[in-house]
PDB file of N, CA and C in Angstrom:
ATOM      1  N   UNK A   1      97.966 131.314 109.569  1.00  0.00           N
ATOM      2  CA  UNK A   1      97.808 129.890 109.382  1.00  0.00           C
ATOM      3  C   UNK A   1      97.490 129.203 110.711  1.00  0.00           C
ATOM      4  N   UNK A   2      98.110 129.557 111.986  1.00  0.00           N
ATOM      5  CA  UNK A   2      98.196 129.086 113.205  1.00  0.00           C
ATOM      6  C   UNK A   2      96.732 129.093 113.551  1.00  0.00           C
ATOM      7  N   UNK A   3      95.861 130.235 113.324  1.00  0.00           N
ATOM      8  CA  UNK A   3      94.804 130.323 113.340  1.00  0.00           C
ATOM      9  C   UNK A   3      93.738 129.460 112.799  1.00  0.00           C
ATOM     10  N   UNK A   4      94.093 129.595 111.499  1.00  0.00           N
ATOM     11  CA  UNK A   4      92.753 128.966 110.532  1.00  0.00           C
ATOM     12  C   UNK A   4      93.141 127.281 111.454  1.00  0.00           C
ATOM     13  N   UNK A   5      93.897 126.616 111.556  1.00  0.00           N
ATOM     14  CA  UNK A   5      94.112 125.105 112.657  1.00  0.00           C
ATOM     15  C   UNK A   5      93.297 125.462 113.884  1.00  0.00           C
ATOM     16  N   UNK A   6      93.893 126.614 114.594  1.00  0.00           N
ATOM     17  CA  UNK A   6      93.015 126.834 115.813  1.00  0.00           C
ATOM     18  C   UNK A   6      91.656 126.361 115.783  1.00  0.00           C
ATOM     19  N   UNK A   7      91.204 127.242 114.571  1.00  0.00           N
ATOM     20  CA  UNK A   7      89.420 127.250 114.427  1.00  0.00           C
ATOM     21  C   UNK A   7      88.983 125.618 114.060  1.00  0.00           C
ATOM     22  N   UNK A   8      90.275 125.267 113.167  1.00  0.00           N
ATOM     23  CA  UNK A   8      89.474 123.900 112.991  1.00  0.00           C
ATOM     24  C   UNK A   8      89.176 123.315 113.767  1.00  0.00           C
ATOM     25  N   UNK A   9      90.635 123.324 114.890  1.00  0.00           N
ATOM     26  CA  UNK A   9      90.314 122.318 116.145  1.00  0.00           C
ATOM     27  C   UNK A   9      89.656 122.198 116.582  1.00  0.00           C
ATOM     28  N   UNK A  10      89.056 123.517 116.998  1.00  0.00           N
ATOM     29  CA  UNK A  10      87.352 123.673 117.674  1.00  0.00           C
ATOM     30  C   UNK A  10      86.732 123.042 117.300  1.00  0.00           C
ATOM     31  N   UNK A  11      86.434 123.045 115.958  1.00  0.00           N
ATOM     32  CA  UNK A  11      85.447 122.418 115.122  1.00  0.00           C
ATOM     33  C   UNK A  11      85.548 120.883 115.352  1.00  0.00           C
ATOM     34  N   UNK A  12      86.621 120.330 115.128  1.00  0.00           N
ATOM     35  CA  UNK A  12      86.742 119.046 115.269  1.00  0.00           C
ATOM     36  C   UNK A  12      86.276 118.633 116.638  1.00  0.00           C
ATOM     37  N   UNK A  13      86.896 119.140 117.903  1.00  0.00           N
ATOM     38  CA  UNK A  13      86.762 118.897 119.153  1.00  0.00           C
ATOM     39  C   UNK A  13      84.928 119.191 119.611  1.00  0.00           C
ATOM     40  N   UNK A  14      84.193 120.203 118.806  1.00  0.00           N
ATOM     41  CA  UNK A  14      82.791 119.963 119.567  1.00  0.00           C
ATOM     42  C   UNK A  14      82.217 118.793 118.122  1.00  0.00           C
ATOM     43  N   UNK A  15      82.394 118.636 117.165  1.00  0.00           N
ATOM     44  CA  UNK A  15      82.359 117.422 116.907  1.00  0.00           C
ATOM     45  C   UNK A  15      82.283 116.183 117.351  1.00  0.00           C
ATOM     46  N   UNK A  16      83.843 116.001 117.761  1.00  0.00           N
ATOM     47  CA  UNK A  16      83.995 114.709 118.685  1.00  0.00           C
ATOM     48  C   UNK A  16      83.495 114.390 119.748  1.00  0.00           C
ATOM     49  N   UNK A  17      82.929 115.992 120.428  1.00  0.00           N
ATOM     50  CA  UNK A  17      82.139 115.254 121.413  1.00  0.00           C
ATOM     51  C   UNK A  17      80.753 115.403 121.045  1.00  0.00           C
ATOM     52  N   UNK A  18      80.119 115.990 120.168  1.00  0.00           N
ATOM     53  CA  UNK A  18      78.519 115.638 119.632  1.00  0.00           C
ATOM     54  C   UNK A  18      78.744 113.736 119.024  1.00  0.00           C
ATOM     55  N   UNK A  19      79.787 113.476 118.717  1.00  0.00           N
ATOM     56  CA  UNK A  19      79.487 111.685 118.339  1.00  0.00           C
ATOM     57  C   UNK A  19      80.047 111.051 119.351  1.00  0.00           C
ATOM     58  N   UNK A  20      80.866 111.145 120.326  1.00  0.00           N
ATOM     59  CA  UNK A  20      80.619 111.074 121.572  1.00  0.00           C
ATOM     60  C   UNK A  20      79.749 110.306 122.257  1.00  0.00           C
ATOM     61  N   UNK A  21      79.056 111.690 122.468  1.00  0.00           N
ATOM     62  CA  UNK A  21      77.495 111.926 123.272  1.00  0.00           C
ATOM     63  C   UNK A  21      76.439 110.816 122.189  1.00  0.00           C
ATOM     64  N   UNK A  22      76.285 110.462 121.301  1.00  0.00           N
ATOM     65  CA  UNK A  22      75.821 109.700 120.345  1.00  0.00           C
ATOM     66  C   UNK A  22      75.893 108.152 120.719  1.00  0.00           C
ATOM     67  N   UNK A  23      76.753 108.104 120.822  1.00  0.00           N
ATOM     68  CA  UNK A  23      77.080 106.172 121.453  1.00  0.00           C
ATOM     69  C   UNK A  23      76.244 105.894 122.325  1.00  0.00           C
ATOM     70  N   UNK A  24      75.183 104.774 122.384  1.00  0.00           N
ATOM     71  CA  UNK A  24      74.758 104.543 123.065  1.00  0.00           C
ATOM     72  C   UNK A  24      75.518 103.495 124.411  1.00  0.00           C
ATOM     73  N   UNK A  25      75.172 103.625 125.260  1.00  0.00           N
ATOM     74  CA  UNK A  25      76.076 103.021 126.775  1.00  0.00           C
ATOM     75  C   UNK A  25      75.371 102.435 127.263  1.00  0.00           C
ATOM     76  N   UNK A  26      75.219 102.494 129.096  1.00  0.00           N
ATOM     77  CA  UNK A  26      74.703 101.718 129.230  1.00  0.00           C
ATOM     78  C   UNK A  26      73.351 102.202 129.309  1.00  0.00           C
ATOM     79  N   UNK A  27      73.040 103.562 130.236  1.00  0.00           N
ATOM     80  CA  UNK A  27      71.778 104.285 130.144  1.00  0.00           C
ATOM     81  C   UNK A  27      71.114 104.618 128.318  1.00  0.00           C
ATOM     82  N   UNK A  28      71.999 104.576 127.739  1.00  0.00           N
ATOM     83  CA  UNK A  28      71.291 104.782 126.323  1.00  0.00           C
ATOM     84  C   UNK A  28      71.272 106.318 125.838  1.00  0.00           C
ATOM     85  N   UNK A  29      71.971 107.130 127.124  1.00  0.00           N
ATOM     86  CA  UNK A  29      72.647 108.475 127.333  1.00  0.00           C
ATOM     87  C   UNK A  29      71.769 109.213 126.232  1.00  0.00           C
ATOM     88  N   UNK A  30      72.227 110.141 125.473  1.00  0.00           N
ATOM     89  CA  UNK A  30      71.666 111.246 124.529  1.00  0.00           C
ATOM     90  C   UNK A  30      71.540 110.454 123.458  1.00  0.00           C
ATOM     91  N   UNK A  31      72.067 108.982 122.849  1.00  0.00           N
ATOM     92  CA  UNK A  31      71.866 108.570 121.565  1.00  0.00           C
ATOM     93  C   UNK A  31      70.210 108.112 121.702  1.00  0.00           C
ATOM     94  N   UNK A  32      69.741 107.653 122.702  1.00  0.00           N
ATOM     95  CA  UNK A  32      68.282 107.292 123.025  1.00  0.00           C
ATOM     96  C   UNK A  32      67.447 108.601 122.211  1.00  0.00           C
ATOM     97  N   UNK A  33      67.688 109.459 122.530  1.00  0.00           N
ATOM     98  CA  UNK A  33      66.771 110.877 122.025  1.00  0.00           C
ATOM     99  C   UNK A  33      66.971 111.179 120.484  1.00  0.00           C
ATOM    100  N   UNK A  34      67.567 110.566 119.533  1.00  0.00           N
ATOM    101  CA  UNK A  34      68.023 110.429 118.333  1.00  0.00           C
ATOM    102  C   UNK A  34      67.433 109.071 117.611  1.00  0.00           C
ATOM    103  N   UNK A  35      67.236 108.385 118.510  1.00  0.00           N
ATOM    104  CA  UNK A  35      67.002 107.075 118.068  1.00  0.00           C
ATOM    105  C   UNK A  35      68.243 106.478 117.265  1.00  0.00           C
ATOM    106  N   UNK A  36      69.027 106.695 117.714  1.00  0.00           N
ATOM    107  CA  UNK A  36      70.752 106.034 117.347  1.00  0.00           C
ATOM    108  C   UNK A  36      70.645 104.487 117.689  1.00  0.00           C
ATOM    109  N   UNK A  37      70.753 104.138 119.010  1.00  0.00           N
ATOM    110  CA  UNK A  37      70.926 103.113 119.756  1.00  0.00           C
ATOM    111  C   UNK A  37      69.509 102.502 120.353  1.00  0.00           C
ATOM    112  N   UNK A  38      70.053 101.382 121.521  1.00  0.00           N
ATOM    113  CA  UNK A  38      68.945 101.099 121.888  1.00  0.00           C
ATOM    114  C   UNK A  38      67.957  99.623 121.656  1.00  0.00           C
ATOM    115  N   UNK A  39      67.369  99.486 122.052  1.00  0.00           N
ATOM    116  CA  UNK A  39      66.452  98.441 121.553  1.00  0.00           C
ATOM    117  C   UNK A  39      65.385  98.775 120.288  1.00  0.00           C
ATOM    118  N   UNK A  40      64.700  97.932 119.782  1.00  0.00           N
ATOM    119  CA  UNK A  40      63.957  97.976 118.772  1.00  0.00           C
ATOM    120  C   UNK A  40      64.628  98.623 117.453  1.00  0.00           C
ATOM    121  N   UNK A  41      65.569  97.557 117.039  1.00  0.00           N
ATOM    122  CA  UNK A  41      65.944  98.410 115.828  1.00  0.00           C
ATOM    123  C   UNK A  41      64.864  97.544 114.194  1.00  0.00           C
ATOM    124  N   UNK A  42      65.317  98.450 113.185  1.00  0.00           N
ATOM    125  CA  UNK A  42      64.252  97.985 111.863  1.00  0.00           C
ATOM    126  C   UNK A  42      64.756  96.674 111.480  1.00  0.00           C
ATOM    127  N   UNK A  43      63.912  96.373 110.621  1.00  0.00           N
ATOM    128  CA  UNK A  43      63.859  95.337 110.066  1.00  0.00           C
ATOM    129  C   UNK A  43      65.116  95.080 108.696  1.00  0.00           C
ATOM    130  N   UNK A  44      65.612  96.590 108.893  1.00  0.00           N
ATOM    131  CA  UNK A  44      66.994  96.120 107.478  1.00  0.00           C
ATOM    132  C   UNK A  44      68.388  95.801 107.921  1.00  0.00           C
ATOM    133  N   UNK A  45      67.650  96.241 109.555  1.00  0.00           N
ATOM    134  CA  UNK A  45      69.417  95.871 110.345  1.00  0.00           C
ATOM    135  C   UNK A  45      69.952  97.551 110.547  1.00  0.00           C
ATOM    136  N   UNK A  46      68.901  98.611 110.836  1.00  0.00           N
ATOM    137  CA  UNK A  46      69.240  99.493 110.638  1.00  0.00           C
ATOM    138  C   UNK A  46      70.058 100.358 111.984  1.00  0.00           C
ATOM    139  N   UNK A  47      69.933  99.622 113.029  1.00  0.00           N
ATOM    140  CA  UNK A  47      70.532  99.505 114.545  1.00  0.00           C
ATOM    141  C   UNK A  47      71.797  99.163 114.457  1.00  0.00           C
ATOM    142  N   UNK A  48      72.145  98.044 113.985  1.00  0.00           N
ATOM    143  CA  UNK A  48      73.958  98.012 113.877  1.00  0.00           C
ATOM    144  C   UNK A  48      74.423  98.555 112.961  1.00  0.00           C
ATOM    145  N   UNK A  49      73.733  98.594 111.843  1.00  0.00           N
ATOM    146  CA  UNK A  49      74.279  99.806 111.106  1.00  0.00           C
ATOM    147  C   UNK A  49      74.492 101.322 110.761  1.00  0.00           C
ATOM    148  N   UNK A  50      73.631 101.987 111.882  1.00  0.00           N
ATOM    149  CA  UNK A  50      74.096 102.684 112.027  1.00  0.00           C
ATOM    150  C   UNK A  50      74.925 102.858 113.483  1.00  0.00           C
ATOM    151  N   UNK A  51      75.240 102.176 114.077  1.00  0.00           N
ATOM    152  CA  UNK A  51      76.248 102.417 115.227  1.00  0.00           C
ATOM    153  C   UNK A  51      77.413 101.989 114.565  1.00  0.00           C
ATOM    154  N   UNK A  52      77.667 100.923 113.432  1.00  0.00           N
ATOM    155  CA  UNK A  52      78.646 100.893 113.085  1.00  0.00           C
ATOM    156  C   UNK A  52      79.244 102.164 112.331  1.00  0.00           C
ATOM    157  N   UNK A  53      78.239 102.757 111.312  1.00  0.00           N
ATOM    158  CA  UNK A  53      78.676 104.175 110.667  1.00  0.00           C
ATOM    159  C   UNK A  53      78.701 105.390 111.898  1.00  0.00           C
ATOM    160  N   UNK A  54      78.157 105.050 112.974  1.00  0.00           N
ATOM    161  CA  UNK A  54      78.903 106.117 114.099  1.00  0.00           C
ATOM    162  C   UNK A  54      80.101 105.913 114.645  1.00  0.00           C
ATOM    163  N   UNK A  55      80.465 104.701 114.903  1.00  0.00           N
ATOM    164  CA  UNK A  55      81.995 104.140 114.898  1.00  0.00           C
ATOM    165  C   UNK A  55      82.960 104.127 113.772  1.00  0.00           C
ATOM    166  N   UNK A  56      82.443 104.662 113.119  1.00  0.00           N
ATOM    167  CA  UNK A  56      83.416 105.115 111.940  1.00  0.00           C
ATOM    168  C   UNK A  56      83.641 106.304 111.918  1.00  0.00           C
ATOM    169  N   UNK A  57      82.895 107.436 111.804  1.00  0.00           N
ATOM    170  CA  UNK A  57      82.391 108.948 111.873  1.00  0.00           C
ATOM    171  C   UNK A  57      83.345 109.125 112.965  1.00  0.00           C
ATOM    172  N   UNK A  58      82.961 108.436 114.144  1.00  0.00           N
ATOM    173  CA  UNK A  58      84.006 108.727 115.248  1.00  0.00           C
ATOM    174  C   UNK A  58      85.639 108.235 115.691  1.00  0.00           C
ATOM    175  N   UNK A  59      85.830 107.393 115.167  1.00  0.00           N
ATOM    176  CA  UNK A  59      87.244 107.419 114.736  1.00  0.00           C
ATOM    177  C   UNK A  59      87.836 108.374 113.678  1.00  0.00           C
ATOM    178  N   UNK A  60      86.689 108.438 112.765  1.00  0.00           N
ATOM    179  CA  UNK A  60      87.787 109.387 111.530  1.00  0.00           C
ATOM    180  C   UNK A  60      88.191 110.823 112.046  1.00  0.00           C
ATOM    181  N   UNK A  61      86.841 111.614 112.637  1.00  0.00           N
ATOM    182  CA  UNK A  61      87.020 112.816 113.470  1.00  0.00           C
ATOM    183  C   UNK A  61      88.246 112.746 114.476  1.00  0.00           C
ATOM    184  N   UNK A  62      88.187 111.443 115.285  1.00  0.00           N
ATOM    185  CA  UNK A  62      89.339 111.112 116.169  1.00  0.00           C
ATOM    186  C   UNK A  62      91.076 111.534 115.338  1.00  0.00           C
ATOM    187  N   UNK A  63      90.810 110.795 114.750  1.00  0.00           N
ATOM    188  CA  UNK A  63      92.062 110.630 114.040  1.00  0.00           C
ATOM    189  C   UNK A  63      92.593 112.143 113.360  1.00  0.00           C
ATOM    190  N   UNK A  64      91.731 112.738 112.618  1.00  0.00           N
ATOM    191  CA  UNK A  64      91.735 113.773 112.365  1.00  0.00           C
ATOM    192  C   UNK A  64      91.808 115.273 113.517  1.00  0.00           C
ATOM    193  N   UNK A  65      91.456 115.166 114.593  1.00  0.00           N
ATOM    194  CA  UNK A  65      91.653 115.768 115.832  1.00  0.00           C
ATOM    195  C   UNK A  65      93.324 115.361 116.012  1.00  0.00           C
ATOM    196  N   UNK A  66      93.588 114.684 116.149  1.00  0.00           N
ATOM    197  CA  UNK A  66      94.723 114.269 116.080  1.00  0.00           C
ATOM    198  C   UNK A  66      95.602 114.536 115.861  1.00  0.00           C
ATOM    199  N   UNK A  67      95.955 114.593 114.398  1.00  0.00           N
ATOM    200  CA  UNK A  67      96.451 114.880 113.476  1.00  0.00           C
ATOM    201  C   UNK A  67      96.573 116.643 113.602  1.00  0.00           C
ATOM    202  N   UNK A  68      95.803 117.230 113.406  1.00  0.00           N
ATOM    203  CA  UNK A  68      95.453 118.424 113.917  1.00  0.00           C
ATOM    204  C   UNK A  68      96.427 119.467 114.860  1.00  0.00           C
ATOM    205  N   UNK A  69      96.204 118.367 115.715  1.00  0.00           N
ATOM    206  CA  UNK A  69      96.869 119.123 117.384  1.00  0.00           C
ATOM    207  C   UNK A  69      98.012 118.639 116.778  1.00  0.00           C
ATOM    208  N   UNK A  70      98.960 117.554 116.655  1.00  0.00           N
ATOM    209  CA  UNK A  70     100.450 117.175 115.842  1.00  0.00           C
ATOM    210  C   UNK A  70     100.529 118.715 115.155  1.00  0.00           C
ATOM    211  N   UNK A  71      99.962 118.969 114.432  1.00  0.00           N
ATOM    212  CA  UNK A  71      99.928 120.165 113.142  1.00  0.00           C
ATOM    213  C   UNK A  71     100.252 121.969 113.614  1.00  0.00           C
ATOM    214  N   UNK A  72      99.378 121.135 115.143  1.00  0.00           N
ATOM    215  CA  UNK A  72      99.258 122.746 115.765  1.00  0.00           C
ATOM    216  C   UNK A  72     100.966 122.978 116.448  1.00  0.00           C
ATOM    217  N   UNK A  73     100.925 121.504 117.009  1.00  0.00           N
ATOM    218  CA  UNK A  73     102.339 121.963 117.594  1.00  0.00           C
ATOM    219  C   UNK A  73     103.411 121.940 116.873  1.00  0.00           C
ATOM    220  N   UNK A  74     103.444 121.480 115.311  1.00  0.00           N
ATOM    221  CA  UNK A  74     104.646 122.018 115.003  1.00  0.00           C
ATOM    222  C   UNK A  74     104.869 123.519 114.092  1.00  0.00           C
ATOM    223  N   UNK A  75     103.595 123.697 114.338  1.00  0.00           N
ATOM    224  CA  UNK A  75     103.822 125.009 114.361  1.00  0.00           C
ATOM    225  C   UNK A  75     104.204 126.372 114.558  1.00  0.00           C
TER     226      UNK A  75
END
């Protein structure tokens, strides 16, 4: 069991940092190459909306990382 958590963690943790790396900052970092962030967004509003559904994605992973490591250590 200790295991199958182990593996998740991983999973969760290069996760969290692939959405991370996604946020655009101030350089516009790796979300620029995705077209995540940035200037010129569409005409449906499709720029804050999707940074807002990356700010979601990335809290839930957060939280769930979290939760996780709690899980691992009372193990």
């Amino acid at each position: 069991m200790y295991t199958f958590f182990s593996v998740i963690q991983v999973i969760f943790a290069i996760v969290l940092i692939f959405l991370i790396l996604l946020h655009s900052g101030k350089d516009a970092g790796l979300s620029g190459a995705f077209g995540v962030g940035g200037a010129g967004g569409s005409g449906i509003g499709g720029g804050s909306m999707v940074e807002k559904n990356l700010d979601r994605a990335t809290v839930i992973v957060a939280v769930l990382f979290a939760l996780n490591t709690f899980l691992l250590l009372k193990i």
